[in-house]
PDB file of N, CA and C in Angstrom:
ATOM      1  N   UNK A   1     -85.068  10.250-148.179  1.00  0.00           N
ATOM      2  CA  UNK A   1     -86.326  10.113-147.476  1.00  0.00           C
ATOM      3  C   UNK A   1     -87.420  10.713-148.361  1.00  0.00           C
ATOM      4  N   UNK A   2     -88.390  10.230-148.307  1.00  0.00           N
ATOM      5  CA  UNK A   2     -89.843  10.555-149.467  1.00  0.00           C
ATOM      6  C   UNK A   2     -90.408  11.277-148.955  1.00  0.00           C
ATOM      7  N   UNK A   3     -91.251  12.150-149.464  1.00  0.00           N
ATOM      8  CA  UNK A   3     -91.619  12.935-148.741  1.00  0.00           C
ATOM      9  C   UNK A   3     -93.221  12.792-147.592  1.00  0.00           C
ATOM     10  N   UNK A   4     -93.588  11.467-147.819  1.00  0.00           N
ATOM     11  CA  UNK A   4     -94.194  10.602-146.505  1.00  0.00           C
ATOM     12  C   UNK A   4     -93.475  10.597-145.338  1.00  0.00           C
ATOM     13  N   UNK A   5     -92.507   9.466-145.686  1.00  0.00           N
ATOM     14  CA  UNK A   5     -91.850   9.298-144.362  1.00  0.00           C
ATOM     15  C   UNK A   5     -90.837  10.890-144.068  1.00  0.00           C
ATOM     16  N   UNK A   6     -90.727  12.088-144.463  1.00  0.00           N
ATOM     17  CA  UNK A   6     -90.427  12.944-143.655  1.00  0.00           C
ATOM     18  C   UNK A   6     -91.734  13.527-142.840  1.00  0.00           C
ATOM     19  N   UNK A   7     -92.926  13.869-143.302  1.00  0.00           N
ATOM     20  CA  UNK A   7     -93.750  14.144-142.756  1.00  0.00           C
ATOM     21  C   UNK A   7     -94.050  12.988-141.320  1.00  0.00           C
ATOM     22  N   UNK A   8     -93.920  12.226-141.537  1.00  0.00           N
ATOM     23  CA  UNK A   8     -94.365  11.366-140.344  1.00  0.00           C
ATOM     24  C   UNK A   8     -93.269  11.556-139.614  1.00  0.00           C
ATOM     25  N   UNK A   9     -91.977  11.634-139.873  1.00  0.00           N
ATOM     26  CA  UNK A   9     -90.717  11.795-138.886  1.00  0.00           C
ATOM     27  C   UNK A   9     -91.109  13.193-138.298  1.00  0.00           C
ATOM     28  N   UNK A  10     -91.405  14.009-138.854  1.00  0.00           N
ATOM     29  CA  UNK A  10     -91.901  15.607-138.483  1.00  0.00           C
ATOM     30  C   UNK A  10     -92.685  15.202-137.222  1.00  0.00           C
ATOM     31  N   UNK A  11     -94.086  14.927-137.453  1.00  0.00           N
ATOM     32  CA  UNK A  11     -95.255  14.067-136.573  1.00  0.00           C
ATOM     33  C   UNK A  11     -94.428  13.437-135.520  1.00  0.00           C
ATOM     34  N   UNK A  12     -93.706  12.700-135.470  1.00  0.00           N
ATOM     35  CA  UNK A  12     -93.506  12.013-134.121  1.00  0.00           C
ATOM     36  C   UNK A  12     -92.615  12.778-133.541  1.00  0.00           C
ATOM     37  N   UNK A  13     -91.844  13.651-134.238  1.00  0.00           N
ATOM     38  CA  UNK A  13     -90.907  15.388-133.587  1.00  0.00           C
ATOM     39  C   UNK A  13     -92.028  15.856-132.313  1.00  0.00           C
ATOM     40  N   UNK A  14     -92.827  15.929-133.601  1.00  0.00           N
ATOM     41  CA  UNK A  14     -94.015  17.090-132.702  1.00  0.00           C
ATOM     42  C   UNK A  14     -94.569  16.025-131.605  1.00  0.00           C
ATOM     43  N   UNK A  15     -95.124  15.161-132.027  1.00  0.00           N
ATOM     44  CA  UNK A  15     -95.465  13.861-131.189  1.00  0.00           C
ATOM     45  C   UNK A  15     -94.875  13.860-129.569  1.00  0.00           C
ATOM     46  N   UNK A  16     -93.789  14.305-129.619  1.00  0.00           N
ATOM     47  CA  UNK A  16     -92.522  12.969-128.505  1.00  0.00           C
ATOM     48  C   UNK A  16     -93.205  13.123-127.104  1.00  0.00           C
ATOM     49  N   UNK A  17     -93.335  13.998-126.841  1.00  0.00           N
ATOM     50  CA  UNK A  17     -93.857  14.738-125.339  1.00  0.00           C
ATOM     51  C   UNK A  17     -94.905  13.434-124.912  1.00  0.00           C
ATOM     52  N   UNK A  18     -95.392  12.937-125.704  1.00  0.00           N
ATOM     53  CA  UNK A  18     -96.225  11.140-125.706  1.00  0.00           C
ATOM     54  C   UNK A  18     -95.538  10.388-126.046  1.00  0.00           C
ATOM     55  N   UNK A  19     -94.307  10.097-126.280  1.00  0.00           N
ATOM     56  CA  UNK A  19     -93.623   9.224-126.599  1.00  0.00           C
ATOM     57  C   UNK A  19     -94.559   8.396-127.801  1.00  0.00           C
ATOM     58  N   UNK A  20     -95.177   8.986-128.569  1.00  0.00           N
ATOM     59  CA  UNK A  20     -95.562   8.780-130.044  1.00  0.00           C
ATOM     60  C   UNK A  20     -97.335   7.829-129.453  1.00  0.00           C
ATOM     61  N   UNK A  21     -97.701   8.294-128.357  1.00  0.00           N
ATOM     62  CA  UNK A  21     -98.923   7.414-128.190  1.00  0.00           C
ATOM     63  C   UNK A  21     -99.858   8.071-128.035  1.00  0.00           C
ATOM     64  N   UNK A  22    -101.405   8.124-128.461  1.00  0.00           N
ATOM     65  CA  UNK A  22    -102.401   8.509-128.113  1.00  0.00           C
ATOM     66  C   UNK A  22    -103.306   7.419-127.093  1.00  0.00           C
ATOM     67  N   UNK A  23    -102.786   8.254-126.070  1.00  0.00           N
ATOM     68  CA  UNK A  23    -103.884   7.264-124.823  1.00  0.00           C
ATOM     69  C   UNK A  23    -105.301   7.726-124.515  1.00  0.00           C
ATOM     70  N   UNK A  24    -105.790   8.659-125.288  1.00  0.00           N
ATOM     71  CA  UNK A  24    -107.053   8.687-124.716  1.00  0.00           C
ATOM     72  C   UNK A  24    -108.058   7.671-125.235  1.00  0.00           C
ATOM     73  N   UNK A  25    -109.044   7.860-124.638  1.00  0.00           N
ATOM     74  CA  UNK A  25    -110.033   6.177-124.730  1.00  0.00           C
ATOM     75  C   UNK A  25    -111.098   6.156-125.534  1.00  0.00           C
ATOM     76  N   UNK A  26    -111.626   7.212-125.802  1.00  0.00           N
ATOM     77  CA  UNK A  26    -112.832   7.222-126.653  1.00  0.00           C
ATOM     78  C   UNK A  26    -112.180   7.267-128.108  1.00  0.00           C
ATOM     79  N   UNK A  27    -112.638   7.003-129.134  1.00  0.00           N
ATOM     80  CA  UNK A  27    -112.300   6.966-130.307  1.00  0.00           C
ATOM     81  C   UNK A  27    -112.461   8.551-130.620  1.00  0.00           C
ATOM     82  N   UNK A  28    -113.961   9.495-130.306  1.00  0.00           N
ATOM     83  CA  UNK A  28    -113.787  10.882-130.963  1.00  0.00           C
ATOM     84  C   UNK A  28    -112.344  11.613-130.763  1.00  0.00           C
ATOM     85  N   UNK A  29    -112.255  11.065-129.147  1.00  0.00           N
ATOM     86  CA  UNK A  29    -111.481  12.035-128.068  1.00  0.00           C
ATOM     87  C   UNK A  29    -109.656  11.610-129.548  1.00  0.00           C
ATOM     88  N   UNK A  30    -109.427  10.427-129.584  1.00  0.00           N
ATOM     89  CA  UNK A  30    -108.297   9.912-130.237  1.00  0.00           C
ATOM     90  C   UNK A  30    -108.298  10.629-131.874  1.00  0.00           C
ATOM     91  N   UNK A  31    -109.403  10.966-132.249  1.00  0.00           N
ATOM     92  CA  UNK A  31    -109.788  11.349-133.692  1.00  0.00           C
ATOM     93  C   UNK A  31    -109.028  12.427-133.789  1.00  0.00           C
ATOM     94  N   UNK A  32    -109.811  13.686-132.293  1.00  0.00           N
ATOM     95  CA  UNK A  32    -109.520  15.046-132.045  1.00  0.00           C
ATOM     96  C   UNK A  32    -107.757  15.263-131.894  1.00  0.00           C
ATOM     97  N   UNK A  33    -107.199  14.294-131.295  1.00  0.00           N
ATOM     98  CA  UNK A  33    -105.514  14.437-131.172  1.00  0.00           C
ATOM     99  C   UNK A  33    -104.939  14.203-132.457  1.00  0.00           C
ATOM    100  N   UNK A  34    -105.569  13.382-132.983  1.00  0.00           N
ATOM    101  CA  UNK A  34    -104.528  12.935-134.232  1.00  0.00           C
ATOM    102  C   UNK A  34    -105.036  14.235-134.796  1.00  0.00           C
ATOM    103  N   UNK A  35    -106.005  14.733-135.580  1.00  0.00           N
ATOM    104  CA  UNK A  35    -106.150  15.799-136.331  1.00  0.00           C
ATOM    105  C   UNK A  35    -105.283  17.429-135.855  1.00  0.00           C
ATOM    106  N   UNK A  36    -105.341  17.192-134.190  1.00  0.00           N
ATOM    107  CA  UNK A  36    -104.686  18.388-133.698  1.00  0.00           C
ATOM    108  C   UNK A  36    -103.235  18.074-133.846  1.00  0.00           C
ATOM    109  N   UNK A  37    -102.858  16.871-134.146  1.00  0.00           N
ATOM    110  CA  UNK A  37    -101.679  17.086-134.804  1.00  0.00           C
ATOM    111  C   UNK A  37    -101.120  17.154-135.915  1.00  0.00           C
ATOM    112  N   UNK A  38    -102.053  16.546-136.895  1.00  0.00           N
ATOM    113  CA  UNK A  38    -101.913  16.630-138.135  1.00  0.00           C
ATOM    114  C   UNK A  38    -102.407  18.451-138.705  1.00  0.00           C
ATOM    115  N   UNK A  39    -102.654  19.087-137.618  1.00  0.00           N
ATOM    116  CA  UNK A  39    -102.794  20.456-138.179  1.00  0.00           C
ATOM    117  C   UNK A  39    -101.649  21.468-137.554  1.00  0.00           C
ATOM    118  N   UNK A  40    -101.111  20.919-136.377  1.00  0.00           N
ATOM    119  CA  UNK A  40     -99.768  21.224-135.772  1.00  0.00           C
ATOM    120  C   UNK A  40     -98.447  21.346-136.995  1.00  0.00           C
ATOM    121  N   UNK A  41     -98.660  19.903-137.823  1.00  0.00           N
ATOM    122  CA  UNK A  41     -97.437  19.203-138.855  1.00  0.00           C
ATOM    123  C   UNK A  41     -97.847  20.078-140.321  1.00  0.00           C
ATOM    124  N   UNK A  42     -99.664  20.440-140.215  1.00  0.00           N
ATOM    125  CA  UNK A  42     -99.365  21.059-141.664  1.00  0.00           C
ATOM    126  C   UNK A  42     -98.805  22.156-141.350  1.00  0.00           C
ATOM    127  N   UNK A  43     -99.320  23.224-140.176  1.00  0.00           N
ATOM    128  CA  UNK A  43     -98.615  24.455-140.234  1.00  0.00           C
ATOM    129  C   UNK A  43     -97.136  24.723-140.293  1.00  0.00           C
ATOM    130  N   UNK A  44     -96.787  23.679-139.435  1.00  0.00           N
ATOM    131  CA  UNK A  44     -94.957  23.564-139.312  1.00  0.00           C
ATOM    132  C   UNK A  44     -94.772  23.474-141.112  1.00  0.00           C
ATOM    133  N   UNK A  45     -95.219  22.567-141.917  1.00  0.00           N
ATOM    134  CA  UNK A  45     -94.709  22.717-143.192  1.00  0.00           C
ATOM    135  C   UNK A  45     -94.746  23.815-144.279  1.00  0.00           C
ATOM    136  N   UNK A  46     -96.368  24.465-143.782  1.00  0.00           N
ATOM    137  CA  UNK A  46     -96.411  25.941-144.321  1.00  0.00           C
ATOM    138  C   UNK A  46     -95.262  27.099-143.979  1.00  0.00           C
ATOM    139  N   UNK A  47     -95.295  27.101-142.734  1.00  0.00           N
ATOM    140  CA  UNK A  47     -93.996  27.607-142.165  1.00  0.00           C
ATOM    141  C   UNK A  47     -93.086  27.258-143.305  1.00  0.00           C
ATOM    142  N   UNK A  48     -92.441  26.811-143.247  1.00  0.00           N
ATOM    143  CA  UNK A  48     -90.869  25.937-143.207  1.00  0.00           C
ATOM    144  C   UNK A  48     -91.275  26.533-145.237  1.00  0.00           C
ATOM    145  N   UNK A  49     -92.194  26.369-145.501  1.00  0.00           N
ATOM    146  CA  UNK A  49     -91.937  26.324-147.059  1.00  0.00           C
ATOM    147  C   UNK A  49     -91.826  27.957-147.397  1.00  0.00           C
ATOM    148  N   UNK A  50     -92.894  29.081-146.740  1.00  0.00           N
ATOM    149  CA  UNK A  50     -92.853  30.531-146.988  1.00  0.00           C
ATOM    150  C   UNK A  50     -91.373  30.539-146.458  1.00  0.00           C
ATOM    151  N   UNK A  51     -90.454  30.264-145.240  1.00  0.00           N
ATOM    152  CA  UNK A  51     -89.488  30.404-144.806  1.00  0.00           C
ATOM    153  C   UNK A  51     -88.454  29.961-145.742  1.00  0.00           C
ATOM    154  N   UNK A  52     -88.747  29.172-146.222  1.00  0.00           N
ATOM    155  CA  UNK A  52     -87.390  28.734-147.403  1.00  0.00           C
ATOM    156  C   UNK A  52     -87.788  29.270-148.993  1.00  0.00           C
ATOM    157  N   UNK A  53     -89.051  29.916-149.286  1.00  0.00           N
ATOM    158  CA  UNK A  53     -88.995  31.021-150.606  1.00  0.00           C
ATOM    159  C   UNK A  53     -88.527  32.690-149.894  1.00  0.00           C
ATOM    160  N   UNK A  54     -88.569  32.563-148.777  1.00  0.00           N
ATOM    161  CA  UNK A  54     -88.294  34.087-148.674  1.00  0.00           C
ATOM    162  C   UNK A  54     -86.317  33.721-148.483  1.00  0.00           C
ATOM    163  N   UNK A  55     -85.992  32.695-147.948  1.00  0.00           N
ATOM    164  CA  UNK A  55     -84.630  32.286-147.773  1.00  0.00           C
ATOM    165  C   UNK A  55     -83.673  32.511-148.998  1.00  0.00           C
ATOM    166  N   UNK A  56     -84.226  32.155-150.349  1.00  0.00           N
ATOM    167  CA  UNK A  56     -83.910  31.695-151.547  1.00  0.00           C
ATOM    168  C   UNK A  56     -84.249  33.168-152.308  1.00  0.00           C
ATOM    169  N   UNK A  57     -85.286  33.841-152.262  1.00  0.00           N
ATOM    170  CA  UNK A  57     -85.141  35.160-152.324  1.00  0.00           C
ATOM    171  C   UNK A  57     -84.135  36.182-151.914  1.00  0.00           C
ATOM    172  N   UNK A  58     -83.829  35.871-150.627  1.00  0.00           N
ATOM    173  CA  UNK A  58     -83.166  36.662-149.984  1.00  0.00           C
ATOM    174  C   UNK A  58     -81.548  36.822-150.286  1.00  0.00           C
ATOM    175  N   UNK A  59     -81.064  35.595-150.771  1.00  0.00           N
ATOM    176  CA  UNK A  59     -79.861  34.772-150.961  1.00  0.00           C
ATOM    177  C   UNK A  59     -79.532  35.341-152.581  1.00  0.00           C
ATOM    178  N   UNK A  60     -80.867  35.219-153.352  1.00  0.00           N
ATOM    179  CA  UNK A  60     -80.713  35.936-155.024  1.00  0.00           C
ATOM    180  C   UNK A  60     -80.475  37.294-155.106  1.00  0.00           C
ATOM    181  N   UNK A  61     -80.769  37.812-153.715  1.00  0.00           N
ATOM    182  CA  UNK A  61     -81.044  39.441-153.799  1.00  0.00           C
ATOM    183  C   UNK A  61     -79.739  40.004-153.513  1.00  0.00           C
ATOM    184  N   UNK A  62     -78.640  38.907-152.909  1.00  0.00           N
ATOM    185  CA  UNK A  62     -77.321  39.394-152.019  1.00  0.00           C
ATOM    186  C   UNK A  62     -76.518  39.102-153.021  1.00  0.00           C
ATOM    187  N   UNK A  63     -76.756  38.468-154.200  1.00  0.00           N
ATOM    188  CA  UNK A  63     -75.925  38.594-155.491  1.00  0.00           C
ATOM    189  C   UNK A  63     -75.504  36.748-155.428  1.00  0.00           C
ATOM    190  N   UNK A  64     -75.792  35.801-154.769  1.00  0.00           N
ATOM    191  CA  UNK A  64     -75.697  34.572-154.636  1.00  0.00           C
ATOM    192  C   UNK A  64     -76.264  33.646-155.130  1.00  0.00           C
ATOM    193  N   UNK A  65     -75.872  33.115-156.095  1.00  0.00           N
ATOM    194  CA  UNK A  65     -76.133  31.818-157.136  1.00  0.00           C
ATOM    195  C   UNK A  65     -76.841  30.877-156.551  1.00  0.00           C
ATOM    196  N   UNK A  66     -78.008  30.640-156.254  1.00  0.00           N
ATOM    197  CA  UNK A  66     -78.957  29.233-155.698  1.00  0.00           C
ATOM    198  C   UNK A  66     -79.176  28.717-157.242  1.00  0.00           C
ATOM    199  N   UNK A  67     -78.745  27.382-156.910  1.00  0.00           N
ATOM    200  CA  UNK A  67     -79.063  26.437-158.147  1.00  0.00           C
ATOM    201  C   UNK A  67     -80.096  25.960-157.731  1.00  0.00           C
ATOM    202  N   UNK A  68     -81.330  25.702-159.160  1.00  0.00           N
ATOM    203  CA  UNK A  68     -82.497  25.232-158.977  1.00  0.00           C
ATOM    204  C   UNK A  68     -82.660  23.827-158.699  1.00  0.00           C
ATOM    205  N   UNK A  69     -81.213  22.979-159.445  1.00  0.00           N
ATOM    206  CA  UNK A  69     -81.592  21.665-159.303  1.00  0.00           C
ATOM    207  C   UNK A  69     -80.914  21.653-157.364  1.00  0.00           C
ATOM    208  N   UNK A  70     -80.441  22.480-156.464  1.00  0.00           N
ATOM    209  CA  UNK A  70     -80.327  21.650-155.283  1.00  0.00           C
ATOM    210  C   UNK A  70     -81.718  21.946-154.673  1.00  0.00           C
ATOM    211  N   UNK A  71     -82.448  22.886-155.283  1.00  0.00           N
ATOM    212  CA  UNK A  71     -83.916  23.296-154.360  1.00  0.00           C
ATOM    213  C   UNK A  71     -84.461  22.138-154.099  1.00  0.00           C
ATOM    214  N   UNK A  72     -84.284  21.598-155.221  1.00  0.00           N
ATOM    215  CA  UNK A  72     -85.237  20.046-155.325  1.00  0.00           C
ATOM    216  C   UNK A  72     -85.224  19.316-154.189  1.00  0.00           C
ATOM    217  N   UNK A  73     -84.110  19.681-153.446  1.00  0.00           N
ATOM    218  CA  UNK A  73     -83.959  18.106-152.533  1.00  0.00           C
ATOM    219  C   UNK A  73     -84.408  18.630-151.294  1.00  0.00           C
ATOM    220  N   UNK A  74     -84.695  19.991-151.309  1.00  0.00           N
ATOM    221  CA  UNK A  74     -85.080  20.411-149.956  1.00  0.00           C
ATOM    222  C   UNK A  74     -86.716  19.683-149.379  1.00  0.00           C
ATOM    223  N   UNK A  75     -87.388  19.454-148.187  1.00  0.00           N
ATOM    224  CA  UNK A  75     -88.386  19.247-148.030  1.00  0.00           C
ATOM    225  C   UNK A  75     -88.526  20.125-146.632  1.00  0.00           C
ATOM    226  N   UNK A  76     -89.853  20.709-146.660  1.00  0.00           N
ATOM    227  CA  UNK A  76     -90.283  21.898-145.570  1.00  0.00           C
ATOM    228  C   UNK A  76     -90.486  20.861-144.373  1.00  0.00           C
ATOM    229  N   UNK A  77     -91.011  19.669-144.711  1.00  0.00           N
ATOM    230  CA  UNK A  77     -91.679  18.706-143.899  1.00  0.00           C
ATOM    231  C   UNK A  77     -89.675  18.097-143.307  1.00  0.00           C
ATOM    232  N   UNK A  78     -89.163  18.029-144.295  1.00  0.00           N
ATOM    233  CA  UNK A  78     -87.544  17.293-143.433  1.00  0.00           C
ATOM    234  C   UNK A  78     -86.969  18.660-142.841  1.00  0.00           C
ATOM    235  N   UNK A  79     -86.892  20.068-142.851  1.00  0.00           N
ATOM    236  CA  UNK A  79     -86.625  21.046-142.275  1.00  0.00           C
ATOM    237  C   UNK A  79     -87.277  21.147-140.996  1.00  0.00           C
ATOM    238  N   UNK A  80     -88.152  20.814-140.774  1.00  0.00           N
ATOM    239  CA  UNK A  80     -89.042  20.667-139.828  1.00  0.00           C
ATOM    240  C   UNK A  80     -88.114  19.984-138.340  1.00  0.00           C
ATOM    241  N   UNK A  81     -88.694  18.824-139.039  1.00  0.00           N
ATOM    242  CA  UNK A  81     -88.024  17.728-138.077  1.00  0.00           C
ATOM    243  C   UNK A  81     -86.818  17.554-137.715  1.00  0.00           C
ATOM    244  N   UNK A  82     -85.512  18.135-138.720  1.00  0.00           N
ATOM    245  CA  UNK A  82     -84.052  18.506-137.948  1.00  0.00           C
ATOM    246  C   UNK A  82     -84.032  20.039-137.425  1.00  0.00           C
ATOM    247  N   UNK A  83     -85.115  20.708-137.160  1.00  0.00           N
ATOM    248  CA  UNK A  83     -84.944  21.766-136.662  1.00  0.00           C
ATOM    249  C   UNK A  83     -85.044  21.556-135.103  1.00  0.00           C
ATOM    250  N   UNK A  84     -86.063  20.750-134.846  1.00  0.00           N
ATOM    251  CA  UNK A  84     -87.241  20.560-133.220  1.00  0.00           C
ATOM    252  C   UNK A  84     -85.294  19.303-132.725  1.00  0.00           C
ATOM    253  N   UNK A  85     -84.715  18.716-133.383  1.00  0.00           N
ATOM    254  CA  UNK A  85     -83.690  17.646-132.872  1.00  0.00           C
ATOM    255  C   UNK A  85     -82.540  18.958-132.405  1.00  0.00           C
ATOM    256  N   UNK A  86     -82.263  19.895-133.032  1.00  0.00           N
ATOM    257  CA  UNK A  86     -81.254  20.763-132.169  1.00  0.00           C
ATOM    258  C   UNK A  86     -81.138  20.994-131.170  1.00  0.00           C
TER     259      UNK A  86
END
């Protein structure tokens, strides 16, 4: 998954409680939701990214080998979204 389509899978996580719809009617009013969620999805990723350098810290400090090439595949934005499915 790219790291688009995890962010948008994140978004409709956070989303569901609307079953992924913005019904309000005015265009500002629709502007104001999407942005309040798109600032919902950045924080969840800020989260999720300080949470996985202090993780990876924490793991080097206990004497435990983290290889750099699996960091790669991690995404804060796909941590996200299989966290809210538990």
């Amino acid at each position: 998954m790219n790291k688009g389509e995890a962010k948008n899978a994140l978004a409709r996580t956070v989303f569901l409680n609307r079953l992924g719809e913005i019904r309000d009617r005015s265009f500002e009013n629709q502007r104001y939701r999407a942005s309040g969620l798109n600032l919902v999805v950045s924080a969840i990723v800020l989260w999720n990214t300080v949470y996985l350098e202090r993780a990876v810290y924490a793991l080097r400090n206990s004497g435990k080998n983290v290889d750099n090439q699996l960091l790669q595949h991690l995404s804060p934005a796909r941590l996200g979204a299989h966290q809210s499915h538990r």
